[in-house]
Protein backbone atom coordinates (compact mmCIF):
# COMPACT_ATOMS: atom_id res chain seq x y z
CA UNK A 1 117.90 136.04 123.93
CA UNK A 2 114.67 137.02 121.91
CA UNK A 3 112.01 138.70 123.82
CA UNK A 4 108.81 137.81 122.94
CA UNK A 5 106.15 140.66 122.00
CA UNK A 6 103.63 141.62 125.03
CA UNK A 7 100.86 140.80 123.32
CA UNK A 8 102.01 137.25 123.88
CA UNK A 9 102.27 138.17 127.63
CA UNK A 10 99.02 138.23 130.82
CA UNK A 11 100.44 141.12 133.15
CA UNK A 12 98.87 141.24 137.11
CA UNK A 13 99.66 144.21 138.53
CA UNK A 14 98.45 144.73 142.62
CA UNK A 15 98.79 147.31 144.99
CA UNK A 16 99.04 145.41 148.71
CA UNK A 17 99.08 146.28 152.18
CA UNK A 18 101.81 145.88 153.93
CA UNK A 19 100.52 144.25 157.40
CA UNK A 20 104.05 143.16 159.13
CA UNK A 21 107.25 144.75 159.19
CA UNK A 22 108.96 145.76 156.17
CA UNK A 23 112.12 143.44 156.84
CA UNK A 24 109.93 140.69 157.16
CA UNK A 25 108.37 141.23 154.13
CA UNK A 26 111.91 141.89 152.15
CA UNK A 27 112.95 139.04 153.29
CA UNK A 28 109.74 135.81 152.56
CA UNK A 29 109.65 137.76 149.00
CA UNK A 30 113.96 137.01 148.50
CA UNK A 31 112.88 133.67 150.05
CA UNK A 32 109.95 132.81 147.38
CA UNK A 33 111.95 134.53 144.41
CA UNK A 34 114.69 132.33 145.42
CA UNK A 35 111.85 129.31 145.32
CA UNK A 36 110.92 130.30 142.16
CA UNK A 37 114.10 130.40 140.46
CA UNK A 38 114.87 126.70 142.01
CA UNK A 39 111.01 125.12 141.07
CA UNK A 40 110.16 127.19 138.72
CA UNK A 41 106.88 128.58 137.51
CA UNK A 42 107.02 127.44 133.84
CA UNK A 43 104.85 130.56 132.38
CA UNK A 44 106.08 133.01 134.82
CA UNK A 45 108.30 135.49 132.95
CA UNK A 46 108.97 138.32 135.20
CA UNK A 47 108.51 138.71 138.87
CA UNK A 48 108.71 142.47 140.38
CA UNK A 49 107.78 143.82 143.80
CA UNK A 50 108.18 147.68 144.64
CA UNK A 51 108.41 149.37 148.48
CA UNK A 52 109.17 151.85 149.99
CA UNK A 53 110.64 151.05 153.65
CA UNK A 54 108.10 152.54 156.62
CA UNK A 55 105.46 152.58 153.52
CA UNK A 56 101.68 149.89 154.04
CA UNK A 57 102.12 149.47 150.40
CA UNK A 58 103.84 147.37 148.37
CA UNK A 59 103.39 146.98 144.26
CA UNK A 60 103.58 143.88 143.40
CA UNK A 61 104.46 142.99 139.06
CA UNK A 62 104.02 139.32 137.70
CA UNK A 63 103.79 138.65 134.31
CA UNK A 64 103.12 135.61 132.91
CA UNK A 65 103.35 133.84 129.29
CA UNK A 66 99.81 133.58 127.84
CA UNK A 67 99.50 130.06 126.33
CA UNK A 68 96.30 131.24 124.10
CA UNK A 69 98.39 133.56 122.38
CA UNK A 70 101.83 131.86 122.71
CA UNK A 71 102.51 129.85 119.60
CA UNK A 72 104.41 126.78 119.36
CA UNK A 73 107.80 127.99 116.83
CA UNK A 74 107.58 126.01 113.42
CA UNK A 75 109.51 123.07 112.59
C-alpha cells in the first residue's frame, strides 16, 4: 500500500472532557469505529482516540484526505 504524503492530508486534533464513565466511553468509541469501518467515511484516513482510565480527558486524532490537494492519479 502507498501512503500518500501529509500534505495531501486535513489533521483535527481535540483534547475532550470526559463527562461519563470511562467504560462507557471505551466502549460507544469501539461501537462508532466499528460503524465506520462498516459505512465508511470515504475521506477519513485515520481514526485515533487516546485515555487514560480515571483521566476527564480524552485526545481524540482524525485525519482526513483533503480533496483540494488530493489529485486524481493520471491515466
Amino acid at each position: 500500500m502507498e501512503s500518500s504524503p501529509a500534505s495531501e492530508h486535513v489533521t483535527l486534533v481535540e483534547v475532550l472532557e470526559l463527562t461519563r464513565p470511562f467504560e462507557e466511553f471505551a466502549h460507544a468509541v469501539r461501537a462508532a469505529a466499528r460503524r465506520l469501518e462498516t459505512e465508511g467515511v470515504e475521506a477519513l484516513v485515520t481514526l485515533q482516540f487516546y485515555a487514560t482510565p480515571g483521566s476527564t480527558e480524552v485526545g481524540a486524532i482524525l485525519t482526513f484526505a483533503d480533496p483540494e490537494r488530493v489529485m486524481e492519479p493520471s491515466r
